[in-house]
N, C-alpha and C. Protein backbone atom coordinates (compact mmCIF):
# COMPACT_ATOMS: atom_id res chain seq x y z
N UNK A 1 -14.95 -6.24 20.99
CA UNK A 1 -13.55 -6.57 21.14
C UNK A 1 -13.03 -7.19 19.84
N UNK A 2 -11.94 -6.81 18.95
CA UNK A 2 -11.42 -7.06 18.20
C UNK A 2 -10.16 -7.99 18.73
N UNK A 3 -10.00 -9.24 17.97
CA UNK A 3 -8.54 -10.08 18.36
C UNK A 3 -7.22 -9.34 17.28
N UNK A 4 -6.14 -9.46 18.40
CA UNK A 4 -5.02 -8.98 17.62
C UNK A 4 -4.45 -10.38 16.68
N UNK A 5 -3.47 -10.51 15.97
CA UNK A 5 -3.54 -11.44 15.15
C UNK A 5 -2.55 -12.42 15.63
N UNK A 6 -2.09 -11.97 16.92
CA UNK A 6 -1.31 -13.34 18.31
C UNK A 6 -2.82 -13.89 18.86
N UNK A 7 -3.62 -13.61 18.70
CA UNK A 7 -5.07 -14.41 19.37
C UNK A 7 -5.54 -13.31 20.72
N UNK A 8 -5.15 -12.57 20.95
CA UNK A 8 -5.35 -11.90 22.47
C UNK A 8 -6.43 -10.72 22.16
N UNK A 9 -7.34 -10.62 22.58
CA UNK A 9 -8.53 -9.80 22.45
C UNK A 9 -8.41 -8.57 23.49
N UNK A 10 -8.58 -7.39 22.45
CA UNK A 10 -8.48 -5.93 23.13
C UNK A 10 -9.22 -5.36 22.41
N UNK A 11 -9.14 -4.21 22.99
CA UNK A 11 -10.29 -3.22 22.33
C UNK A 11 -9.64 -2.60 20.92
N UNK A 12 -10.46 -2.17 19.82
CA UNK A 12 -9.53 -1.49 18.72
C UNK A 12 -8.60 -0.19 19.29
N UNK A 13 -9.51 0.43 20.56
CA UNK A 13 -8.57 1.54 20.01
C UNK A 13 -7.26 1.70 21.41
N UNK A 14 -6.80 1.00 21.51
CA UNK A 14 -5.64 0.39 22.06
C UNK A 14 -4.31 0.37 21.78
N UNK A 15 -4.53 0.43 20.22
CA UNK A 15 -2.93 0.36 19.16
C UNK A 15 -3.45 1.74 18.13
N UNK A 16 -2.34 2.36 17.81
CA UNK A 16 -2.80 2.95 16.69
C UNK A 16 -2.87 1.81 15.44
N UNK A 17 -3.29 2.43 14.41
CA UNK A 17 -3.45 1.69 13.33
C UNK A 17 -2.70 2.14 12.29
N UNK A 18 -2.20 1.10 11.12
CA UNK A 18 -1.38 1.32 10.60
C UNK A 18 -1.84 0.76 9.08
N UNK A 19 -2.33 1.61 7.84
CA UNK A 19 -2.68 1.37 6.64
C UNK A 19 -1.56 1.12 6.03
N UNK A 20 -1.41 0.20 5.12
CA UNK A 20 -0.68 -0.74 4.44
C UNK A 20 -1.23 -0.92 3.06
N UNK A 21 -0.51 0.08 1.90
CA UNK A 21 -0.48 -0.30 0.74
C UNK A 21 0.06 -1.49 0.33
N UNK A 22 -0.06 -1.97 -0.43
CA UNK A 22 0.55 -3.41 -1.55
C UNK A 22 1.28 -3.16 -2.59
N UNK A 23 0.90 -2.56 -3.37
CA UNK A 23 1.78 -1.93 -5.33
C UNK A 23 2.62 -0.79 -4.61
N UNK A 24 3.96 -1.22 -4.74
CA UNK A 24 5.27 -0.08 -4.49
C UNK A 24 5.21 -0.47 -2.81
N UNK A 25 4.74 -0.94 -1.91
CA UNK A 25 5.27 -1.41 -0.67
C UNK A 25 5.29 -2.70 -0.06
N UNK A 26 4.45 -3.65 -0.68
CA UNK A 26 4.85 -4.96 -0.57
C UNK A 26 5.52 -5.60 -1.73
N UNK A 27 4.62 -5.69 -3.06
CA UNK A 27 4.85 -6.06 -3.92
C UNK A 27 5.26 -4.48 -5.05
N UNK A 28 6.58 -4.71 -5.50
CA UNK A 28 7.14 -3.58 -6.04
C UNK A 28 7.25 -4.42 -7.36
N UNK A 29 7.78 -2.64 -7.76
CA UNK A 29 7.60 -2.61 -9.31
C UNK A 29 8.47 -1.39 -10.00
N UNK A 30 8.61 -1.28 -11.37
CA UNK A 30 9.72 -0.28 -11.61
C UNK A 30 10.73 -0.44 -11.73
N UNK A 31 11.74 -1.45 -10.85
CA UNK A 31 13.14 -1.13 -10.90
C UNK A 31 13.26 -1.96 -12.03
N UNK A 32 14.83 -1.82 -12.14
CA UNK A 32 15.56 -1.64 -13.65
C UNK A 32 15.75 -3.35 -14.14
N UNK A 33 14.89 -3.32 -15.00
CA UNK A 33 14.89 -4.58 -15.64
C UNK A 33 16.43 -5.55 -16.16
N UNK A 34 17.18 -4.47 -16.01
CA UNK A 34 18.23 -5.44 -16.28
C UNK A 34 19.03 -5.45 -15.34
N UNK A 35 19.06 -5.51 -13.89
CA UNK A 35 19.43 -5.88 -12.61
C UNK A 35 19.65 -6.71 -12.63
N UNK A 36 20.41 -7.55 -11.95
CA UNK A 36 21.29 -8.72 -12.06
C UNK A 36 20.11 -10.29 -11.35
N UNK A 37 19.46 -9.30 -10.86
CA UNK A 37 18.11 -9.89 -10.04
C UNK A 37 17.11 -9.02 -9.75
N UNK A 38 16.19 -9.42 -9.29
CA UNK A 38 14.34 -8.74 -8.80
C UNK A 38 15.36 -8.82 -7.42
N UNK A 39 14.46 -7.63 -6.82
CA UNK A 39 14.45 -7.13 -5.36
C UNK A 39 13.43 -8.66 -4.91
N UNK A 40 12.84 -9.32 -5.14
CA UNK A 40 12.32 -10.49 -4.45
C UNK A 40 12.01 -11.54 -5.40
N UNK A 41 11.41 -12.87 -5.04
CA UNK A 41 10.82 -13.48 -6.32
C UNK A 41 9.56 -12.84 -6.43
N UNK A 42 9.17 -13.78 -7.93
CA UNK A 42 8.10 -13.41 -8.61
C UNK A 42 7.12 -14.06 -8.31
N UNK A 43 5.95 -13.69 -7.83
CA UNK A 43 4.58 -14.39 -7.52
C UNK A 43 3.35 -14.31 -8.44
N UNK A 44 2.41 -15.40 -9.35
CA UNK A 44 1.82 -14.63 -9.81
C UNK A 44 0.43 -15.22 -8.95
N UNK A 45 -0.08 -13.96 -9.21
CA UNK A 45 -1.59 -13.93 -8.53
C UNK A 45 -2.43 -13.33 -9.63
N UNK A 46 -3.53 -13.97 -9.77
CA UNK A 46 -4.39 -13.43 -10.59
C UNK A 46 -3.67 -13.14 -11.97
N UNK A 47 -2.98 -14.06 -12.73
CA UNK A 47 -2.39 -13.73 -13.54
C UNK A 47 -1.23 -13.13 -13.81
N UNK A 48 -0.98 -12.14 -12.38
CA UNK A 48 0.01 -11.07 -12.89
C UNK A 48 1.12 -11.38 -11.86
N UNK A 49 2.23 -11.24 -12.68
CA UNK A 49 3.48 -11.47 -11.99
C UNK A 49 3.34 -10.40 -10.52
N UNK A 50 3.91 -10.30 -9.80
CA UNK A 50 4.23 -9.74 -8.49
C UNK A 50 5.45 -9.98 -7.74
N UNK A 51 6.60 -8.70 -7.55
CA UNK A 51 7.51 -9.22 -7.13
C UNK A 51 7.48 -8.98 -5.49
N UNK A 52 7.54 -9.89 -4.98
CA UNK A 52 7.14 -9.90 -3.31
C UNK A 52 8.42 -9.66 -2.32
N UNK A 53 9.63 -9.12 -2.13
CA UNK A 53 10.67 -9.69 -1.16
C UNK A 53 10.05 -10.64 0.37
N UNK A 54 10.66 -11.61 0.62
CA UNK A 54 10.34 -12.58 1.64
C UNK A 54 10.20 -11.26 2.93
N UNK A 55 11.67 -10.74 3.30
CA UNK A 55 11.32 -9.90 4.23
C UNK A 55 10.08 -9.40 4.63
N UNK A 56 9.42 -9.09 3.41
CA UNK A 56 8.28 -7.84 3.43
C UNK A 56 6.78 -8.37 4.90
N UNK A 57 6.83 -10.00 4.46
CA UNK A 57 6.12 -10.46 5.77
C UNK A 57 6.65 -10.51 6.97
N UNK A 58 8.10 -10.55 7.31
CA UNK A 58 8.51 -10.07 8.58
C UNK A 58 8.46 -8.69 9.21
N UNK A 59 8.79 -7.90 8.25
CA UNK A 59 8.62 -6.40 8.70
C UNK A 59 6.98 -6.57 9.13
N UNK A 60 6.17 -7.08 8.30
CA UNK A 60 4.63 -6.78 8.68
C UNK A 60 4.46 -7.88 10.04
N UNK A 61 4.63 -8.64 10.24
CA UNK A 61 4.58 -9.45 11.48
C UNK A 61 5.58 -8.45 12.82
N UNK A 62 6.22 -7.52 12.43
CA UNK A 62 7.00 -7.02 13.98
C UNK A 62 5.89 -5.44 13.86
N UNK A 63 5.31 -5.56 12.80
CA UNK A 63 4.76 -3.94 12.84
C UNK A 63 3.58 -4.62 13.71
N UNK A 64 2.88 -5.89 13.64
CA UNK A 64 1.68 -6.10 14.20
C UNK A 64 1.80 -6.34 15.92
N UNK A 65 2.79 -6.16 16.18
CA UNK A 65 3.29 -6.35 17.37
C UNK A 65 2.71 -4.70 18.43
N UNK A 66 2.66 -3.88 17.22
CA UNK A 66 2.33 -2.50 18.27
C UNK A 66 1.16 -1.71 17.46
N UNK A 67 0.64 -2.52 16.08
CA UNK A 67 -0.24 -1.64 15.52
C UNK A 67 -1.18 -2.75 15.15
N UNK A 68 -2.39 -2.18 14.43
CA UNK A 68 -3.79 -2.93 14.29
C UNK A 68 -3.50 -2.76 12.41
N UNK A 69 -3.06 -3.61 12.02
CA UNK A 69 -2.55 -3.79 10.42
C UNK A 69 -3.93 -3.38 9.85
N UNK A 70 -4.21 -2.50 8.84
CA UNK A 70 -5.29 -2.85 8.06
C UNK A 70 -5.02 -2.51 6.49
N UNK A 71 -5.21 -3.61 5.56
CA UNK A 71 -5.07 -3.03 3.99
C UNK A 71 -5.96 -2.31 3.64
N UNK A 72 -4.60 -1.16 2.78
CA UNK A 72 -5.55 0.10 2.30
C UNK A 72 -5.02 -0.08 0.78
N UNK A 73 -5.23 -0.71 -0.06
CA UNK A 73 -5.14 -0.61 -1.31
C UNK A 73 -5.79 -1.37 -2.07
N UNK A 74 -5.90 -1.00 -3.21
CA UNK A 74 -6.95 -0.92 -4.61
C UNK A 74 -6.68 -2.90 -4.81
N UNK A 75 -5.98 -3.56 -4.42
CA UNK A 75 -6.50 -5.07 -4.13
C UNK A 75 -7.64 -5.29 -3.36
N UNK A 76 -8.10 -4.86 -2.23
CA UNK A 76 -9.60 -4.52 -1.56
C UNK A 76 -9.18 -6.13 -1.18
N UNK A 77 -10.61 -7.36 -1.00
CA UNK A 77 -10.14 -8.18 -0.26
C UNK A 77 -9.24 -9.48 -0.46
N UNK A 78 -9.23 -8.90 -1.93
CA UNK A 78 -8.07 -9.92 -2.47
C UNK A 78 -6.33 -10.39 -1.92
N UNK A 79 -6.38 -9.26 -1.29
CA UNK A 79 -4.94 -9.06 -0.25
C UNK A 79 -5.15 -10.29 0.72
N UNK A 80 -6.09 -10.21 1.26
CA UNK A 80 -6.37 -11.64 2.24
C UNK A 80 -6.03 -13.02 1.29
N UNK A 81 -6.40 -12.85 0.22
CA UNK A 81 -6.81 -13.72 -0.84
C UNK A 81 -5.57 -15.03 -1.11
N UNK A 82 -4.55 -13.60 -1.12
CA UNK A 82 -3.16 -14.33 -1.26
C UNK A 82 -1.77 -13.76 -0.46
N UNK A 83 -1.79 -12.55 -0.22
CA UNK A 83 -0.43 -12.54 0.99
C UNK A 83 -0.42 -12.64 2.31
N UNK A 84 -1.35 -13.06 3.11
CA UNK A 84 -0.50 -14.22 4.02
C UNK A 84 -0.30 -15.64 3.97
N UNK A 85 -0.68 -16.00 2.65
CA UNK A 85 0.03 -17.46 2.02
C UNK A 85 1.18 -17.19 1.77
N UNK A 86 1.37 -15.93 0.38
CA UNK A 86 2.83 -15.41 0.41
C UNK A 86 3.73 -15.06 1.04
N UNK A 87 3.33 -14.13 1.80
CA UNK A 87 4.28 -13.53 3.46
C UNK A 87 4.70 -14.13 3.73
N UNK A 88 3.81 -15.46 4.41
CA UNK A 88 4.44 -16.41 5.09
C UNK A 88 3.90 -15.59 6.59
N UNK A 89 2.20 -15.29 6.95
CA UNK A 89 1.87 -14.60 7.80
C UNK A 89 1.47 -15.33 9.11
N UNK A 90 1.86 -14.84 10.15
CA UNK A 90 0.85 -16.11 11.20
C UNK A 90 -0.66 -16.08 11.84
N UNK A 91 -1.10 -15.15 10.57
CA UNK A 91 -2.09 -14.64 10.84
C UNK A 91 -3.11 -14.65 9.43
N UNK A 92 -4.25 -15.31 9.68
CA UNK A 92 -4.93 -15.63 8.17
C UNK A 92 -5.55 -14.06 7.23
N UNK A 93 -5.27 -13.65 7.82
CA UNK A 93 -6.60 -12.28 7.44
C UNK A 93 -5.93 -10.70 8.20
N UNK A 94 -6.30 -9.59 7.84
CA UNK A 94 -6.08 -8.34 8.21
C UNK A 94 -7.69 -7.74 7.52
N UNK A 95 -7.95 -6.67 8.43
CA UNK A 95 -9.36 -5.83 8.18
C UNK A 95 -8.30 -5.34 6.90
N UNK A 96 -9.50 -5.23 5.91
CA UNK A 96 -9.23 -4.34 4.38
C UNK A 96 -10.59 -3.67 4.56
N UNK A 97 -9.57 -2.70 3.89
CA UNK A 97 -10.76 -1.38 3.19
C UNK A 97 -11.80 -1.92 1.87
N UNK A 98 -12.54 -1.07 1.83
CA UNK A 98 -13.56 -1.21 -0.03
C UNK A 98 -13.56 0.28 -0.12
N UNK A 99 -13.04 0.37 -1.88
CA UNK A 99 -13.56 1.76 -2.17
C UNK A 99 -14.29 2.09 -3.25
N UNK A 100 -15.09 1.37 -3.39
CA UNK A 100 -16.36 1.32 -4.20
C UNK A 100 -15.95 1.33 -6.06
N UNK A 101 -15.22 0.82 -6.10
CA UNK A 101 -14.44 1.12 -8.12
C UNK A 101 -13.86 2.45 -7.99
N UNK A 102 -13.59 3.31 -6.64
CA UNK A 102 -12.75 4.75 -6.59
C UNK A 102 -11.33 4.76 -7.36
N UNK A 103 -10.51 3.18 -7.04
CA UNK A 103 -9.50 3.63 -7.04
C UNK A 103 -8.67 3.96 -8.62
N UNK A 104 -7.90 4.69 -8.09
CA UNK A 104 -6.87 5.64 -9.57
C UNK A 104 -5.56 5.28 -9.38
N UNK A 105 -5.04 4.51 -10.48
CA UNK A 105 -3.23 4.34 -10.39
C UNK A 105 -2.88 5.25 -10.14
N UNK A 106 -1.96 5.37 -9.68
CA UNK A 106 -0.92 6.16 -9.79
C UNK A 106 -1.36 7.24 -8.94
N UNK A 107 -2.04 7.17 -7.51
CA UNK A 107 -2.73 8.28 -6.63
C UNK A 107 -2.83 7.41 -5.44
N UNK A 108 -3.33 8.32 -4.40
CA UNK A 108 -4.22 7.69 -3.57
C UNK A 108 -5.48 8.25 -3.12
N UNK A 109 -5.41 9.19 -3.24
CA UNK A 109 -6.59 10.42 -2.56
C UNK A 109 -8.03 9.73 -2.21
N UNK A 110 -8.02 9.06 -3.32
CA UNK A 110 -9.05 8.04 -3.16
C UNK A 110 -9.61 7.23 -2.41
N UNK A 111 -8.26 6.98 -1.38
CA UNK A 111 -7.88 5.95 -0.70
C UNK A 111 -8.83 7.04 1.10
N UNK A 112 -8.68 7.92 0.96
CA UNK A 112 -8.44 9.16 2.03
C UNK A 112 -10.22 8.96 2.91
N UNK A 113 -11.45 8.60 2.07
CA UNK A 113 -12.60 8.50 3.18
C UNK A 113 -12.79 7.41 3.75
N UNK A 114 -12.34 6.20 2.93
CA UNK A 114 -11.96 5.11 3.84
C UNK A 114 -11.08 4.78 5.04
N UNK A 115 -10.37 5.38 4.62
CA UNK A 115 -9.19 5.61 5.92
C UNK A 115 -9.55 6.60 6.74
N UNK A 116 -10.46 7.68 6.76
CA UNK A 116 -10.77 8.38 7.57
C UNK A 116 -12.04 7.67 8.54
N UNK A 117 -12.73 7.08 7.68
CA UNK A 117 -13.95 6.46 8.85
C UNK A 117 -13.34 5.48 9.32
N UNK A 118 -12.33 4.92 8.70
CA UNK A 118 -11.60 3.50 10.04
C UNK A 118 -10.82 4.17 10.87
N UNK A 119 -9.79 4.45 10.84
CA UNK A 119 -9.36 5.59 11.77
C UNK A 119 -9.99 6.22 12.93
N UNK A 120 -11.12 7.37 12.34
CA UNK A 120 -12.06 7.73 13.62
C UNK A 120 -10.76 8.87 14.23
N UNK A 121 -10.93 8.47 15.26
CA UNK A 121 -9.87 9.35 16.06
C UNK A 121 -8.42 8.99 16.79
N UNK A 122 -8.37 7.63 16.59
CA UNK A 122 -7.22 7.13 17.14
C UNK A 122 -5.90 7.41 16.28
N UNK A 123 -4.83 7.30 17.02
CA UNK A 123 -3.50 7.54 16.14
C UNK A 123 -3.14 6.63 14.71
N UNK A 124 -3.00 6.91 13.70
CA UNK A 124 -2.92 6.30 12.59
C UNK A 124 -1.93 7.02 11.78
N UNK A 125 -1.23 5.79 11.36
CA UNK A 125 -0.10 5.85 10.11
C UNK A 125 -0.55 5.66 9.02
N UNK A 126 0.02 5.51 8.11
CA UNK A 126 0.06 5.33 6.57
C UNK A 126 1.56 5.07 5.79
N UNK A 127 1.33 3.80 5.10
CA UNK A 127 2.43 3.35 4.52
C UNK A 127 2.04 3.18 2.76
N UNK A 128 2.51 4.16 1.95
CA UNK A 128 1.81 3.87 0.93
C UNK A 128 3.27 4.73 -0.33
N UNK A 129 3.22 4.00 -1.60
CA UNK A 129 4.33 4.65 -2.69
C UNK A 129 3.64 5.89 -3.50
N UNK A 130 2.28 6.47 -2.62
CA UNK A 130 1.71 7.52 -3.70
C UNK A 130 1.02 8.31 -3.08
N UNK A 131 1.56 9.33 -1.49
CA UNK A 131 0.99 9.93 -1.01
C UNK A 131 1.32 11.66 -1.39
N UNK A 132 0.28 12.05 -2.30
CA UNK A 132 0.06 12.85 -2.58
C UNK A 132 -0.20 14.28 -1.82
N UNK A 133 -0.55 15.22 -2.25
CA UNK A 133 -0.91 16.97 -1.70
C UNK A 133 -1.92 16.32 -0.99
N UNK A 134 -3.38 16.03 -1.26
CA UNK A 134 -4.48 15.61 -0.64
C UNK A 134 -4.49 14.80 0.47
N UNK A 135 -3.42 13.70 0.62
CA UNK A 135 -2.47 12.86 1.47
C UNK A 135 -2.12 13.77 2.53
N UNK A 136 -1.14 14.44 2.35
CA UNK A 136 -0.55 15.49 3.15
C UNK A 136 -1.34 16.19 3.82
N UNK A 137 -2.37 17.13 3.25
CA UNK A 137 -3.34 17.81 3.54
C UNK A 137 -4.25 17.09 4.55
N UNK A 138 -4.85 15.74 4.44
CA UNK A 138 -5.50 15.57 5.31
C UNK A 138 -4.61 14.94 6.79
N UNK A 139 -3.47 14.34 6.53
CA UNK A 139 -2.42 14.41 7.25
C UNK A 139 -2.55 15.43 8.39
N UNK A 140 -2.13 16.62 7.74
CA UNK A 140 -1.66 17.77 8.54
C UNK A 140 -2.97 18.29 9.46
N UNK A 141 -3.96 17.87 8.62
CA UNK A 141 -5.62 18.97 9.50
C UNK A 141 -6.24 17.45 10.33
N UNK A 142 -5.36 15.86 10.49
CA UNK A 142 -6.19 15.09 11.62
C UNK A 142 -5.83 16.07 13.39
N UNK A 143 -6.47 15.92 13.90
CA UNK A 143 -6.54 15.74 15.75
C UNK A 143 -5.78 15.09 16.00
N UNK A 144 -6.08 13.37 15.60
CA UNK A 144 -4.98 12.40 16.54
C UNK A 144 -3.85 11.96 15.62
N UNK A 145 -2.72 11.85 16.46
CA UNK A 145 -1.49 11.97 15.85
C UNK A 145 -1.39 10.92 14.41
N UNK A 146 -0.92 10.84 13.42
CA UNK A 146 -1.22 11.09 11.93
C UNK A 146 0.94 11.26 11.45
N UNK A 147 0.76 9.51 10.75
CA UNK A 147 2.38 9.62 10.34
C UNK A 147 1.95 9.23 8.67
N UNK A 148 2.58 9.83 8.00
CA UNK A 148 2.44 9.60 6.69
C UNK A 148 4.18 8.66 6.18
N UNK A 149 4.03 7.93 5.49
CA UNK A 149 5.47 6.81 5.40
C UNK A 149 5.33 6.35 4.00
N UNK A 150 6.10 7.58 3.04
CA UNK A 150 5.92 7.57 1.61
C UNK A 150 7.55 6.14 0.99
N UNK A 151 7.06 5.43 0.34
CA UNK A 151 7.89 4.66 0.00
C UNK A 151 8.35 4.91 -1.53
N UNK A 152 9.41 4.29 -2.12
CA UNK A 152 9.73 4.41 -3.35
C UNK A 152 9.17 2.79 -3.90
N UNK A 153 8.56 3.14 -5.09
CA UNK A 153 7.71 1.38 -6.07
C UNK A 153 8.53 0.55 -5.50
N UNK A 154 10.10 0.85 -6.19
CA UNK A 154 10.80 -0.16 -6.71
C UNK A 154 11.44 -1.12 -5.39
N UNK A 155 11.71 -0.27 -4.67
CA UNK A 155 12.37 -0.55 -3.18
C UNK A 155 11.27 -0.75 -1.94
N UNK A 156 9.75 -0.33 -1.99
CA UNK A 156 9.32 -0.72 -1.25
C UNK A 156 9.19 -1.06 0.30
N UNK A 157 8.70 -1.10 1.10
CA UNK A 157 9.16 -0.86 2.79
C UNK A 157 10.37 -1.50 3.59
N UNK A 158 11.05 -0.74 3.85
CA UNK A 158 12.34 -0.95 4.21
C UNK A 158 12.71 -1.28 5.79
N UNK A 159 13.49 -1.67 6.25
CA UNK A 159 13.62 -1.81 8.01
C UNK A 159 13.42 -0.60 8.23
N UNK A 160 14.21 0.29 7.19
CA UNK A 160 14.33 2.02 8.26
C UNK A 160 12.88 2.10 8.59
N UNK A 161 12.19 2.30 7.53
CA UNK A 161 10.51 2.50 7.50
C UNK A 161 10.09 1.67 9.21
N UNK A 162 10.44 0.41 9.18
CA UNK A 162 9.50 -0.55 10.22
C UNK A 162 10.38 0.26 12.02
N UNK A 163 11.37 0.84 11.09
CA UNK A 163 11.92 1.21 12.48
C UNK A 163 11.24 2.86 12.85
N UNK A 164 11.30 3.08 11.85
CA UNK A 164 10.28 4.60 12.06
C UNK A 164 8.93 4.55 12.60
N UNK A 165 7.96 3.52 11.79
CA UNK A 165 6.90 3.14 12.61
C UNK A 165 6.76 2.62 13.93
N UNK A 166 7.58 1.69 13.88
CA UNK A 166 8.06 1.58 15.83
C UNK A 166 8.06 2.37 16.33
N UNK A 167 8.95 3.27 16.48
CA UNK A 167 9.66 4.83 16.90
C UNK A 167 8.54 5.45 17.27
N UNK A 168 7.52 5.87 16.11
CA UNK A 168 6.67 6.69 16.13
C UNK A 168 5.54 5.96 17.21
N UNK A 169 5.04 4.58 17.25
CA UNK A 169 4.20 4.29 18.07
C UNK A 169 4.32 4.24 19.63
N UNK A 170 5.74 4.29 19.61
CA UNK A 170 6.40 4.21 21.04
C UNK A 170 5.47 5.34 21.85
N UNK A 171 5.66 6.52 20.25
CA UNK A 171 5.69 7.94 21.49
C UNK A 171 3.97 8.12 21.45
N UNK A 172 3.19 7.74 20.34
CA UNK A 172 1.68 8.02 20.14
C UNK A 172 1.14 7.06 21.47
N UNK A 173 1.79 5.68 21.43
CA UNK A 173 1.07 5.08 22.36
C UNK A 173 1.77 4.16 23.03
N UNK A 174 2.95 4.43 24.04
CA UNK A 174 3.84 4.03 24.92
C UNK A 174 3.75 2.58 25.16
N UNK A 175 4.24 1.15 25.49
CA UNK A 175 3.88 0.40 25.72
C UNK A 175 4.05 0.43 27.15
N UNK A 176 3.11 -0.78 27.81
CA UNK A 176 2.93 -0.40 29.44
C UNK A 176 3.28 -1.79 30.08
N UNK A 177 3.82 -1.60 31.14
CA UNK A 177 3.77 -3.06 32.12
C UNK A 177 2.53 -3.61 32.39
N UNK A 178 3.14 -5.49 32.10
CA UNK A 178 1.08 -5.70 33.07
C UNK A 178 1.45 -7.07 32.89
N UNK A 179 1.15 -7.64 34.05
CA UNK A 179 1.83 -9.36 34.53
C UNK A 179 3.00 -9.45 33.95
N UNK A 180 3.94 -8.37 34.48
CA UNK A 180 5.43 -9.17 33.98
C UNK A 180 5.90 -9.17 32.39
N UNK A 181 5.35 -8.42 31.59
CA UNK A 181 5.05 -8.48 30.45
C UNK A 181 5.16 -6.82 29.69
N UNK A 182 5.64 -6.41 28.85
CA UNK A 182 5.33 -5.63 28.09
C UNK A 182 4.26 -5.85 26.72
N UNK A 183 3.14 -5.07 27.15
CA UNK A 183 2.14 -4.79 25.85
C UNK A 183 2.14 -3.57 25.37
N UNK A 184 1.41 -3.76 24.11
CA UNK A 184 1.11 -2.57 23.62
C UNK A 184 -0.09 -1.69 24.30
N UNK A 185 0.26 -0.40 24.70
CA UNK A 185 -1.00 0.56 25.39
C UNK A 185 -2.28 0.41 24.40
């Protein structure tokens, strides 16, 4: 039994799951330096500036409400390290991936056997600024239902996005009555 990150213990495959890049969907990058402002403040971690918008931990706190969060990007467990201090998360930790020194800027493909052995067979999304042909491709040839949620660097995950992922989990995995209560199936 895995705990969801409200404290309530269910089985993993209960929620679909939902991979969560960092570079171009939490912390963005790219936009136009002489903007009147950053799309968020600046955080630095490990040296390097990071521009975070505050939102970005609320959208991820209503997504955990119907999905099993797990980081899928080339930060590996350093994501724990420092954004849910940053977020502002109510939750200390999310399962992260390892991809052995695989990963490649500016790609993800890399990203694709890790996410396939966590996954397994249950319904799974993907939120990432670099989903590629190989992306797509394995996309299109999963069994269980499979949302791909390509973001732009600079702008990064948006309500529409958190409302699409909603949307989409509604229909992969309905939520159900039980003591008076709506949960996630």
């Amino acid at each position: 039994m895995a705990a969801d990150p409200h404290g309530a213990a269910e089985p993993p495959s209960t929620r679909p799951v939902l991979f969560v890049d960092v570079d171009g969907v939490i912390s963005l990058f790219g936009f136009s330096p002489s903007a009147s402002a950053a799309p968020g403040p600046l955080h630095w971690l490990d040296g390097v500036a990071h521009c975070i918008p505050a939102e970005a931990g609320e959208r991820l706190v209503r997504l955990s409400e119907r999905f099993e969060l797990v980081w899928a990007t080339g930060w590996e467990h350093r994501a724990n390290e420092h954004l849910p201090l940053v977020l502002r998360l109510p939750f200390a930790s999310l399962p992260c991936l390892t991809f052995d020194g695989r990963a490649v800027f500016g790609s993800s493909y890399w990203k694709l056997e890790a996410i396939t052995a966590y996954a397994g067979e249950r319904p799974a999304a993907w939120i990432d600024d670099n989903l590629g042909d190989a992306c797509q491709l394995w996309a299109a040839n999963r069994a269980a239902p499979t949302l791909l949620v390509p973001t732009d660097a600079p702008v990064g995950m948006t309500d529409d996005h958190v409302e699409q992922l909603l949307a989409w989990a509604g229909e992969v995995a309905p939520a159900r009555r039980r003591s008076g209560r709506t949960e996630a199936a």
